[in-house]
PDB file of N, CA and C in Angstrom:
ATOM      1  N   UNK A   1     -40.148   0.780   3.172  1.00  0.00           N
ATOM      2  CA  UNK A   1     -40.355   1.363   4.485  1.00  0.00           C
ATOM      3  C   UNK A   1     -41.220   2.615   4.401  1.00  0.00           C
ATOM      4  N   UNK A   2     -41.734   2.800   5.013  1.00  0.00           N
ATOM      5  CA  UNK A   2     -42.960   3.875   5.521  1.00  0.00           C
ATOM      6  C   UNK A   2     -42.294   5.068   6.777  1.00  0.00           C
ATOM      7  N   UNK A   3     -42.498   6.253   5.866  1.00  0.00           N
ATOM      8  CA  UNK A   3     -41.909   7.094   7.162  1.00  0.00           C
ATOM      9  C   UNK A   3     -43.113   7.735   8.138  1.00  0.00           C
ATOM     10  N   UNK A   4     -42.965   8.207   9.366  1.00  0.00           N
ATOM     11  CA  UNK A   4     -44.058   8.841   9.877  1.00  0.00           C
ATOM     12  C   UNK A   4     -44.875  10.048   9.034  1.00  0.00           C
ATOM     13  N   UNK A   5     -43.993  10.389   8.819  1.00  0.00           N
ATOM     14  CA  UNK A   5     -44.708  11.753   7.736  1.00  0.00           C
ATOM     15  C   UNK A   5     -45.930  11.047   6.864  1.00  0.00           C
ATOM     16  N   UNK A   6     -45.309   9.809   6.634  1.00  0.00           N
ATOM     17  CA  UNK A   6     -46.517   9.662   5.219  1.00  0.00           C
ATOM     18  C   UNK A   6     -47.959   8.542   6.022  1.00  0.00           C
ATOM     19  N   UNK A   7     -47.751   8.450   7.267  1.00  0.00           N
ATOM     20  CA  UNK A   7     -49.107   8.340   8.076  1.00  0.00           C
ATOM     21  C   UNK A   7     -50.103   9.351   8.135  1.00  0.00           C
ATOM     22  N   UNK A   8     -49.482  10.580   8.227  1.00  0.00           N
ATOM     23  CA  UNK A   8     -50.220  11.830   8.179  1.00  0.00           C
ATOM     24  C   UNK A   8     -51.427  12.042   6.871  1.00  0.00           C
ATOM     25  N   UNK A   9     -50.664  11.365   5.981  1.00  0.00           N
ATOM     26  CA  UNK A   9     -50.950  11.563   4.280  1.00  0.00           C
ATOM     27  C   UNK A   9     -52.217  10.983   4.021  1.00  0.00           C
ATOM     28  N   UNK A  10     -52.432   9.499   4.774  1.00  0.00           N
ATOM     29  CA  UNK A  10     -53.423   8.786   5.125  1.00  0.00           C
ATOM     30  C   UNK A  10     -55.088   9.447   4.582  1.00  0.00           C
ATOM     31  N   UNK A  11     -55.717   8.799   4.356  1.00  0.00           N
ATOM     32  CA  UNK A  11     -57.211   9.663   4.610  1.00  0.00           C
ATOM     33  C   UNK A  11     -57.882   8.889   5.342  1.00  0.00           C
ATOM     34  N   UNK A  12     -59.146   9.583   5.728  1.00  0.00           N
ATOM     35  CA  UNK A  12     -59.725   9.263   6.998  1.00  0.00           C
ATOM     36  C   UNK A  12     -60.528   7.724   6.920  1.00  0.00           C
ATOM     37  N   UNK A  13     -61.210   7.829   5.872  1.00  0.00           N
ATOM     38  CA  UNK A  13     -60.974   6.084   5.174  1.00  0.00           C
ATOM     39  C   UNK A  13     -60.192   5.169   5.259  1.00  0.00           C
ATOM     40  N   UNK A  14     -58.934   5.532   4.815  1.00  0.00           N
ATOM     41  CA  UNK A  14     -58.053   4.293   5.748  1.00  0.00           C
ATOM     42  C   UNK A  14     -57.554   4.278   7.093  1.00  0.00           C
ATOM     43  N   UNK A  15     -57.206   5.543   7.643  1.00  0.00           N
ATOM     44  CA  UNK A  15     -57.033   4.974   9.328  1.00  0.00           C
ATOM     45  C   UNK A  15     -58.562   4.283  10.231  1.00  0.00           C
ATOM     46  N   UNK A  16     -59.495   4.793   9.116  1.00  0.00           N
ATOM     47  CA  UNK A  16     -60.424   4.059   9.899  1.00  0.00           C
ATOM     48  C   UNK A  16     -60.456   2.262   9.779  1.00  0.00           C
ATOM     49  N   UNK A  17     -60.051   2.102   8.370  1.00  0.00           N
ATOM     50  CA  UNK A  17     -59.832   0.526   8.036  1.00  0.00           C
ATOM     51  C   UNK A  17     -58.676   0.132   9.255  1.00  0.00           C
ATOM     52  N   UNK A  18     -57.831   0.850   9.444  1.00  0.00           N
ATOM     53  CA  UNK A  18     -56.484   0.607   9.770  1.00  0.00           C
ATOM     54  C   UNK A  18     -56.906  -0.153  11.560  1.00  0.00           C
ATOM     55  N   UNK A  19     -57.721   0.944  12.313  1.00  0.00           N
ATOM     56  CA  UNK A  19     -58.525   1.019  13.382  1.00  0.00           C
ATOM     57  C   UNK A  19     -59.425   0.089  13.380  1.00  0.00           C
ATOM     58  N   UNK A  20     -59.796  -0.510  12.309  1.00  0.00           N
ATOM     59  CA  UNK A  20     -60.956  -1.241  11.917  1.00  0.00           C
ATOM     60  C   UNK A  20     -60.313  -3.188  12.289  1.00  0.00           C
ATOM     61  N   UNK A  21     -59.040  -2.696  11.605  1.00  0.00           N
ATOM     62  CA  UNK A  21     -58.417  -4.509  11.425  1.00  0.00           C
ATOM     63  C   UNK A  21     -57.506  -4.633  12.551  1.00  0.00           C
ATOM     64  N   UNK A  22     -57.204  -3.446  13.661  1.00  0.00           N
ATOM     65  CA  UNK A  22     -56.969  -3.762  14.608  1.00  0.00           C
ATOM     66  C   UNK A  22     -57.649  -4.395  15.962  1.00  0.00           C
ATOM     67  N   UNK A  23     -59.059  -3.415  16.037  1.00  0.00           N
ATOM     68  CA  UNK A  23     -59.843  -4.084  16.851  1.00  0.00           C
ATOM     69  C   UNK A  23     -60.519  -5.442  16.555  1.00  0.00           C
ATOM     70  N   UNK A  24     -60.528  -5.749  15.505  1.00  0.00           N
ATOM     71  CA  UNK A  24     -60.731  -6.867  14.792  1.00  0.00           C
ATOM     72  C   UNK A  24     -59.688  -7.770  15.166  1.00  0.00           C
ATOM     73  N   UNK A  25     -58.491  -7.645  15.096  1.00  0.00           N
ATOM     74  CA  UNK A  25     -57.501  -8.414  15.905  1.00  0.00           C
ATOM     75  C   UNK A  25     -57.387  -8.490  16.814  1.00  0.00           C
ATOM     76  N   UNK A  26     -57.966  -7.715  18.071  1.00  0.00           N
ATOM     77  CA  UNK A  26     -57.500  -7.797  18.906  1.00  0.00           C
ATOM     78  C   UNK A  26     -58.496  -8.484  19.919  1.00  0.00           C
ATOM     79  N   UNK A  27     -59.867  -8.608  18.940  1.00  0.00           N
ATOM     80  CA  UNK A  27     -61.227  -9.202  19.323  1.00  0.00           C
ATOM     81  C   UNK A  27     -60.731 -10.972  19.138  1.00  0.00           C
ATOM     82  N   UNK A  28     -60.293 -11.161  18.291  1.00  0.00           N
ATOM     83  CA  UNK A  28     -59.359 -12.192  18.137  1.00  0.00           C
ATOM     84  C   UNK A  28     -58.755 -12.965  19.462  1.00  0.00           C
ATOM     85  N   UNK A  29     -57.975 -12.019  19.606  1.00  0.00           N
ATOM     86  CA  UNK A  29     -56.902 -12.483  20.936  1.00  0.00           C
ATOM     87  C   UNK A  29     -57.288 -12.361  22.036  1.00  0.00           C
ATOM     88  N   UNK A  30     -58.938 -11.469  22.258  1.00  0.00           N
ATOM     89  CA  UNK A  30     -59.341 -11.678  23.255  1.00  0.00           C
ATOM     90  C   UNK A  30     -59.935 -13.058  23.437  1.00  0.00           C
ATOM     91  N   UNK A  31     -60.940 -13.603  22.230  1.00  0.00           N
ATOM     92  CA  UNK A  31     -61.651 -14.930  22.020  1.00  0.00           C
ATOM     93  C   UNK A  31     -60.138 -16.080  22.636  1.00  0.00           C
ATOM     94  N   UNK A  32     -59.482 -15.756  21.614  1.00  0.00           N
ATOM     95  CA  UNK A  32     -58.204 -16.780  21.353  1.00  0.00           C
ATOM     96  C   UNK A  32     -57.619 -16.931  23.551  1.00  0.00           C
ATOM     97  N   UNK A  33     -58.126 -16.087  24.040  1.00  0.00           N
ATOM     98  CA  UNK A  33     -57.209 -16.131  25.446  1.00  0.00           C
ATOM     99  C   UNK A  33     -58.481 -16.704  26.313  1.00  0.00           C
ATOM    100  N   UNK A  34     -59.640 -16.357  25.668  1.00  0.00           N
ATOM    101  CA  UNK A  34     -60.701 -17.010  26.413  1.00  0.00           C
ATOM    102  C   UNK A  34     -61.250 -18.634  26.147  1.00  0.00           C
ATOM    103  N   UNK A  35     -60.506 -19.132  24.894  1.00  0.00           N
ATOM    104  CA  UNK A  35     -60.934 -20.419  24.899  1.00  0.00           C
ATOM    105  C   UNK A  35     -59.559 -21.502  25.402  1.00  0.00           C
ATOM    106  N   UNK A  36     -58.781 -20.983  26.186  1.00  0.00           N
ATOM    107  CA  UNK A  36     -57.843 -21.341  27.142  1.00  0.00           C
ATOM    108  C   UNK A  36     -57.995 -21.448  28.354  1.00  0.00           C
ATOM    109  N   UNK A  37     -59.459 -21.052  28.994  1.00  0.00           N
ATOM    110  CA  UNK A  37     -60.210 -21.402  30.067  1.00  0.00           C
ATOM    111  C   UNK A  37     -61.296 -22.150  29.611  1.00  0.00           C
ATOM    112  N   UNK A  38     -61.216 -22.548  28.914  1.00  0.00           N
ATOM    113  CA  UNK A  38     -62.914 -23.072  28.433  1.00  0.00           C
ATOM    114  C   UNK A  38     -62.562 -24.671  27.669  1.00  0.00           C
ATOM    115  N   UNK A  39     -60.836 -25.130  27.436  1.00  0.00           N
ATOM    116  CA  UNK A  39     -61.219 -25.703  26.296  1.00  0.00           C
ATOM    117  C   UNK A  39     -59.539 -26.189  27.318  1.00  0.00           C
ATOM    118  N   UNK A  40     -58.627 -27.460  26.217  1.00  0.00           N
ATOM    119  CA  UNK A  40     -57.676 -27.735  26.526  1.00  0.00           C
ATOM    120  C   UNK A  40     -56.737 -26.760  25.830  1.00  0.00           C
ATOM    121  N   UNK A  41     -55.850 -25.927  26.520  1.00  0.00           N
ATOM    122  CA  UNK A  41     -54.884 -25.675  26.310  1.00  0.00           C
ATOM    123  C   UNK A  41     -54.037 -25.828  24.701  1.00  0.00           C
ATOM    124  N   UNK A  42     -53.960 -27.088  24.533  1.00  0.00           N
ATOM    125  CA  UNK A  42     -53.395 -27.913  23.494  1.00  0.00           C
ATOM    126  C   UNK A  42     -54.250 -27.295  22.125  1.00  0.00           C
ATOM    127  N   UNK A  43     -55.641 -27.094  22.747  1.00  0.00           N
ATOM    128  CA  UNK A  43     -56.779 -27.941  21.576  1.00  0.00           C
ATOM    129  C   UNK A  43     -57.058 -25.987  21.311  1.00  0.00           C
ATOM    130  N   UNK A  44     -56.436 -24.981  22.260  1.00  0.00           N
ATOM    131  CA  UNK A  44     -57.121 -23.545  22.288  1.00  0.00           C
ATOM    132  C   UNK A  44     -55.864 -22.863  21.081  1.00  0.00           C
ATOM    133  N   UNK A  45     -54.421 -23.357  21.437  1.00  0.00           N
ATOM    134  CA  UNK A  45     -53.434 -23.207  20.421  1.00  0.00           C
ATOM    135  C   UNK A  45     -53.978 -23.640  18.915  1.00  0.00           C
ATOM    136  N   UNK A  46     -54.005 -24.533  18.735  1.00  0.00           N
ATOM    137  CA  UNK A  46     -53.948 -25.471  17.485  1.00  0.00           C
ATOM    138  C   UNK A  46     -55.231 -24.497  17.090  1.00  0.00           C
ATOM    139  N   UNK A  47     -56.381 -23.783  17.441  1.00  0.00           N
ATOM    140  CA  UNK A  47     -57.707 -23.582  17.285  1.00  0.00           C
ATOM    141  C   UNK A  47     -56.887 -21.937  16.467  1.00  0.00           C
ATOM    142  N   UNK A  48     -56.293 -21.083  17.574  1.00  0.00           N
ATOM    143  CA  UNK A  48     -55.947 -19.884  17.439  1.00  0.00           C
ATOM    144  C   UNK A  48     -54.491 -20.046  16.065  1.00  0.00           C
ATOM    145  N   UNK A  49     -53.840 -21.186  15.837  1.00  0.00           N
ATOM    146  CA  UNK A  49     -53.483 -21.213  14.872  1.00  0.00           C
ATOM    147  C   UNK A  49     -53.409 -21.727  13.489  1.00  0.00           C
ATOM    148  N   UNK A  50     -54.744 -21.741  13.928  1.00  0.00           N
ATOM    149  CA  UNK A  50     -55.486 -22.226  12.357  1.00  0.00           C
ATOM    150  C   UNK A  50     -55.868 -20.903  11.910  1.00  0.00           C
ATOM    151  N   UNK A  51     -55.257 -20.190  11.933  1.00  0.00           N
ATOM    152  CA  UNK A  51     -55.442 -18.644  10.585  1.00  0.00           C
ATOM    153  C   UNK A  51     -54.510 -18.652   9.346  1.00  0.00           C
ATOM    154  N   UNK A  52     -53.751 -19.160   9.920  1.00  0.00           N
ATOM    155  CA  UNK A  52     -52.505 -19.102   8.316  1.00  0.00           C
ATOM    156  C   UNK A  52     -53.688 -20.319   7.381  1.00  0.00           C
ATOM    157  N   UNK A  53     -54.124 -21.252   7.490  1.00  0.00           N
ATOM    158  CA  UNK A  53     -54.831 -21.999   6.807  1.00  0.00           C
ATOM    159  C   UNK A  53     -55.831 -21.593   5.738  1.00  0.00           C
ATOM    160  N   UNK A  54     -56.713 -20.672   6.892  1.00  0.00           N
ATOM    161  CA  UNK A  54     -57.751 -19.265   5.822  1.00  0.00           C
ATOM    162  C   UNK A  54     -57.061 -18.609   4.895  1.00  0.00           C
ATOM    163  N   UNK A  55     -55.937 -18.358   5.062  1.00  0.00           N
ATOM    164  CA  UNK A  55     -55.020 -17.503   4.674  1.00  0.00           C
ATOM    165  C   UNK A  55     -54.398 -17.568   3.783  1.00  0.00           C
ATOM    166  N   UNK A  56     -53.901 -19.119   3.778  1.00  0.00           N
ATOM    167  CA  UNK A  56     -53.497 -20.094   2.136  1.00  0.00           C
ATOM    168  C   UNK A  56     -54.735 -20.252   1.307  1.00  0.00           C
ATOM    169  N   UNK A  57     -55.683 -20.199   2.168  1.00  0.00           N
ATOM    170  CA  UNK A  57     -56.883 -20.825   0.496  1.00  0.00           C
ATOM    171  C   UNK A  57     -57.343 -19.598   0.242  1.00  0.00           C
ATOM    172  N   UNK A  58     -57.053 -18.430   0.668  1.00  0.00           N
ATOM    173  CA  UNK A  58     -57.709 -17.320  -0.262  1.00  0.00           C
ATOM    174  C   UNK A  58     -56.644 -17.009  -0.708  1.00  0.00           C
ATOM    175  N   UNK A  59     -55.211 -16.996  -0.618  1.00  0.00           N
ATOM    176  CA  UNK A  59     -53.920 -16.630  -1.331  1.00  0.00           C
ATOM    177  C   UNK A  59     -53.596 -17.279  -2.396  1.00  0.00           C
ATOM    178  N   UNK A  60     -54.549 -18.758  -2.097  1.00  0.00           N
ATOM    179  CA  UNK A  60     -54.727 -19.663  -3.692  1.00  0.00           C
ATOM    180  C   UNK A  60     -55.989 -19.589  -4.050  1.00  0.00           C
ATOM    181  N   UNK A  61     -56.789 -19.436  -3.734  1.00  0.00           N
ATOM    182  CA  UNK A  61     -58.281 -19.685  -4.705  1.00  0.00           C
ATOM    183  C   UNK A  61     -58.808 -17.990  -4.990  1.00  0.00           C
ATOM    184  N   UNK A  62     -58.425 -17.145  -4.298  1.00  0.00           N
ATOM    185  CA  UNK A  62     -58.979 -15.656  -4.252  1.00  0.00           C
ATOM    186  C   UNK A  62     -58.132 -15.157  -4.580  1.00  0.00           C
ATOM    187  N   UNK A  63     -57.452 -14.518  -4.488  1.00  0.00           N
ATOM    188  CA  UNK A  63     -56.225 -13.887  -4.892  1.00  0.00           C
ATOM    189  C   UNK A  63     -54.922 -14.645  -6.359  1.00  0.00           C
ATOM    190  N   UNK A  64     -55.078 -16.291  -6.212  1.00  0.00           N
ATOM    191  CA  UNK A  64     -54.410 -16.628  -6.929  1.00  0.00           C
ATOM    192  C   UNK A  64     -52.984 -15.242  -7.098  1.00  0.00           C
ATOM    193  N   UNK A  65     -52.647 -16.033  -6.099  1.00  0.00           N
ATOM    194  CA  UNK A  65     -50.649 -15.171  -6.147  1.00  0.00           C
ATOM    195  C   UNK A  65     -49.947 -16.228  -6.150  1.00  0.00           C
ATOM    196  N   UNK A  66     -50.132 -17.452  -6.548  1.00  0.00           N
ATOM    197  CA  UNK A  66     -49.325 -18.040  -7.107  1.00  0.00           C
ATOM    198  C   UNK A  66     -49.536 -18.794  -8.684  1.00  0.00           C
ATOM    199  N   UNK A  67     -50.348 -18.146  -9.519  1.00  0.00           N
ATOM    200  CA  UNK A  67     -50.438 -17.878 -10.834  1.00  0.00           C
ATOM    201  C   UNK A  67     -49.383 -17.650 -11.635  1.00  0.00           C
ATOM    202  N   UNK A  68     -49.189 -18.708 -12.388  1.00  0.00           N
ATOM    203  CA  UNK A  68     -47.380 -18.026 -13.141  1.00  0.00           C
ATOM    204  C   UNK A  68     -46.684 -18.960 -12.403  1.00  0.00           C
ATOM    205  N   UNK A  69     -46.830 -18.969 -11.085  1.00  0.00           N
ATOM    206  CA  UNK A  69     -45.628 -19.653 -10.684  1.00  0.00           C
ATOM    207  C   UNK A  69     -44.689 -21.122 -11.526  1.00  0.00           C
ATOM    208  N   UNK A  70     -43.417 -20.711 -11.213  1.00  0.00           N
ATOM    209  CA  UNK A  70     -42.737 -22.418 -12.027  1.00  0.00           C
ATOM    210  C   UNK A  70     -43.040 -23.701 -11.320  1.00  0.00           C
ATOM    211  N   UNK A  71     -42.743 -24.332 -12.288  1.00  0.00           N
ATOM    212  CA  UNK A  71     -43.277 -25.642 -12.267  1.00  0.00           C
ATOM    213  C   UNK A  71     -42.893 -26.395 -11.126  1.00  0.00           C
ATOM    214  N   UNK A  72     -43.836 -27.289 -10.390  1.00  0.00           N
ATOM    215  CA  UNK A  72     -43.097 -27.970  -9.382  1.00  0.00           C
ATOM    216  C   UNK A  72     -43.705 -26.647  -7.728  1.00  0.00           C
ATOM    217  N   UNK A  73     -44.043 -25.359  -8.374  1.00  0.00           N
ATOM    218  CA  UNK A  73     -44.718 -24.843  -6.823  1.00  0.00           C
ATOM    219  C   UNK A  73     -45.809 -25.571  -6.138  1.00  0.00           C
ATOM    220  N   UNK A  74     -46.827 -25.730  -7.301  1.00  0.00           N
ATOM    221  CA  UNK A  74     -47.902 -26.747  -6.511  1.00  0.00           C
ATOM    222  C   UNK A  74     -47.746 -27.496  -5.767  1.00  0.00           C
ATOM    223  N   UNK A  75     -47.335 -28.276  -6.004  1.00  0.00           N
ATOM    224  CA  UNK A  75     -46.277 -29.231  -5.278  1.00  0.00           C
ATOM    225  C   UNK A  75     -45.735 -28.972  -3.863  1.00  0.00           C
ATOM    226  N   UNK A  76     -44.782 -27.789  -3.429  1.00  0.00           N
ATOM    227  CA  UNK A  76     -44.576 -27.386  -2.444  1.00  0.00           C
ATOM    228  C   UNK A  76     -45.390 -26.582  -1.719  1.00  0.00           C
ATOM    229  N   UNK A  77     -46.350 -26.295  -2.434  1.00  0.00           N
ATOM    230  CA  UNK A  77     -47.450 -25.604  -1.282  1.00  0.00           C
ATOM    231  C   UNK A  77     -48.390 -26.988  -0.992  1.00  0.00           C
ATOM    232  N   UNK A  78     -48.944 -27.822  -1.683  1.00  0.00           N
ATOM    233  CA  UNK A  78     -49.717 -28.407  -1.033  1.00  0.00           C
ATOM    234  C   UNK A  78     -48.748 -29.441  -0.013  1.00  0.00           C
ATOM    235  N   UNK A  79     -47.602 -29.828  -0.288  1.00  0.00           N
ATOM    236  CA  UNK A  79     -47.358 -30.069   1.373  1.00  0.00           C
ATOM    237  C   UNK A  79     -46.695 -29.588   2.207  1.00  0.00           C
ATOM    238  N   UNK A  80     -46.710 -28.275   1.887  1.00  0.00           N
ATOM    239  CA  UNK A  80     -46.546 -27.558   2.972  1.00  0.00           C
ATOM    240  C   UNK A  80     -48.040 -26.709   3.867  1.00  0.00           C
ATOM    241  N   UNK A  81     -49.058 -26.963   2.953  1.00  0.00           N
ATOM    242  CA  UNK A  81     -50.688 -27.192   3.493  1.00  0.00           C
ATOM    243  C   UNK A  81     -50.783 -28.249   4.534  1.00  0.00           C
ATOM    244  N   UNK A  82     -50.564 -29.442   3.778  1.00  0.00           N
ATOM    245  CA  UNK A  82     -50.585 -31.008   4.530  1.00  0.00           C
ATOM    246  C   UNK A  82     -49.521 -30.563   5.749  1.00  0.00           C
ATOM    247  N   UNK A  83     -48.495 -30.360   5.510  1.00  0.00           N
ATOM    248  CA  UNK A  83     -47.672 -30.246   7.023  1.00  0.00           C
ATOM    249  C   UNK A  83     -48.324 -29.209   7.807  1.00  0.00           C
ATOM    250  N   UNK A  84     -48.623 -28.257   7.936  1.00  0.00           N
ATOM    251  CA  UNK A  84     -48.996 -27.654   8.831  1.00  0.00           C
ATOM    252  C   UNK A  84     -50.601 -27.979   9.064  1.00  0.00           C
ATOM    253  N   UNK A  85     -51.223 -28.772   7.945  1.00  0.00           N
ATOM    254  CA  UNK A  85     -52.381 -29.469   8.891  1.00  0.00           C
ATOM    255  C   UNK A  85     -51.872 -30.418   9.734  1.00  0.00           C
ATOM    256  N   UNK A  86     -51.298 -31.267   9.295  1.00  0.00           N
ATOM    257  CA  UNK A  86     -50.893 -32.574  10.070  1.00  0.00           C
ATOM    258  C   UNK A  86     -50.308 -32.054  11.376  1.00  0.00           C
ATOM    259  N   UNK A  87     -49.493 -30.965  11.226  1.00  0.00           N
ATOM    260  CA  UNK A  87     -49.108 -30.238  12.501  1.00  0.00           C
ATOM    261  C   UNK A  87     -49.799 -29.757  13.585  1.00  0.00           C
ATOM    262  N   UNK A  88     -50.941 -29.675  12.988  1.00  0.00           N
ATOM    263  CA  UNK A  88     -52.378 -28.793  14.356  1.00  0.00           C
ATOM    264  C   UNK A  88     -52.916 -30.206  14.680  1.00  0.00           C
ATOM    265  N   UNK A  89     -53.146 -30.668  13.620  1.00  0.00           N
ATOM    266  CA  UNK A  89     -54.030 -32.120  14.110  1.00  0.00           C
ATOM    267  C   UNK A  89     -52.824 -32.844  15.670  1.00  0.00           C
ATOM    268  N   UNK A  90     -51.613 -32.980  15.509  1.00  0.00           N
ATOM    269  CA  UNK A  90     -50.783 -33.410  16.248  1.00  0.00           C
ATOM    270  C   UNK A  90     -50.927 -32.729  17.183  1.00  0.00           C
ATOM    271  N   UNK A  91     -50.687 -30.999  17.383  1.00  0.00           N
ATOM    272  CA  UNK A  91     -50.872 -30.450  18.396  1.00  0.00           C
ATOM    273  C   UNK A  91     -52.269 -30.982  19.763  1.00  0.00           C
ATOM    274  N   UNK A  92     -53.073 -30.750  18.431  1.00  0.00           N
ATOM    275  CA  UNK A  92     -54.458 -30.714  19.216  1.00  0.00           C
ATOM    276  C   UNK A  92     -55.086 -32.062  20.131  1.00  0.00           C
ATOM    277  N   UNK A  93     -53.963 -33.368  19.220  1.00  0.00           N
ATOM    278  CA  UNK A  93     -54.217 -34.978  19.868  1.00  0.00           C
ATOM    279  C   UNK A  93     -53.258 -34.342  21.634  1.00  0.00           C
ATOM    280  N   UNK A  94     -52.153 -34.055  21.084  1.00  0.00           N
ATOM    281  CA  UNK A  94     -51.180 -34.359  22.273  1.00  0.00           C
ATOM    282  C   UNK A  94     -51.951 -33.373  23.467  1.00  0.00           C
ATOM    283  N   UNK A  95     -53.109 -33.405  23.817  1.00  0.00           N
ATOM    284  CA  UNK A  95     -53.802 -33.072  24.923  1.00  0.00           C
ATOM    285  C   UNK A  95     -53.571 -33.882  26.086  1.00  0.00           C
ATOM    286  N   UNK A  96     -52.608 -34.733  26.516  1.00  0.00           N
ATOM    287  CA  UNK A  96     -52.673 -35.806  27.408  1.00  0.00           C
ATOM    288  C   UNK A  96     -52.116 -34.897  28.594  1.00  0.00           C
TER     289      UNK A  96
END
């Protein structure tokens, strides 16, 4: 946990990153709310939650944080990759 005091501590370099990956997010959720007029509903979800996806292949190919891991992880990450693709793909059909 992080107390307020040690926000202060900060340097101006990182609240600017900090400021930096917020508007960056929030440029996000503006796109993400605008392709909900533009697009199906169904198809604007499944679109806005395809970030965890980016998110697994640089946590495995860039970062490798699951290096070391025991035997049998591979395994549970790639279908738990496959399920949550198969999961958007489903989302994004059930447009009816």
């Amino acid at each position: 946990p992080v107390k307020m005091i040690d926000y202060k501590g900060g340097t101006t370099k990182t609240h600017i990153l900090g400021m930096l990956g917020g508007a960056i997010w929030a440029l996000g959720t503006i796109f993400s709310y605008m392709a909900v007029g533009a697009a199906n509903p169904a198809i604007a979800y499944a679109l806005s939650n395809a970030a965890p996806v980016v998110e697994i292949l640089w946590g495995l190919f860039v970062w490798k944080e699951f290096q070391g891991a025991p035997k049998g992880t591979n395994t549970l990450l790639f279908l738990m990759f496959m399920g949550y693709i198969i999961g958007l793909v489903l989302i994004t059909m059930s447009n009816a």
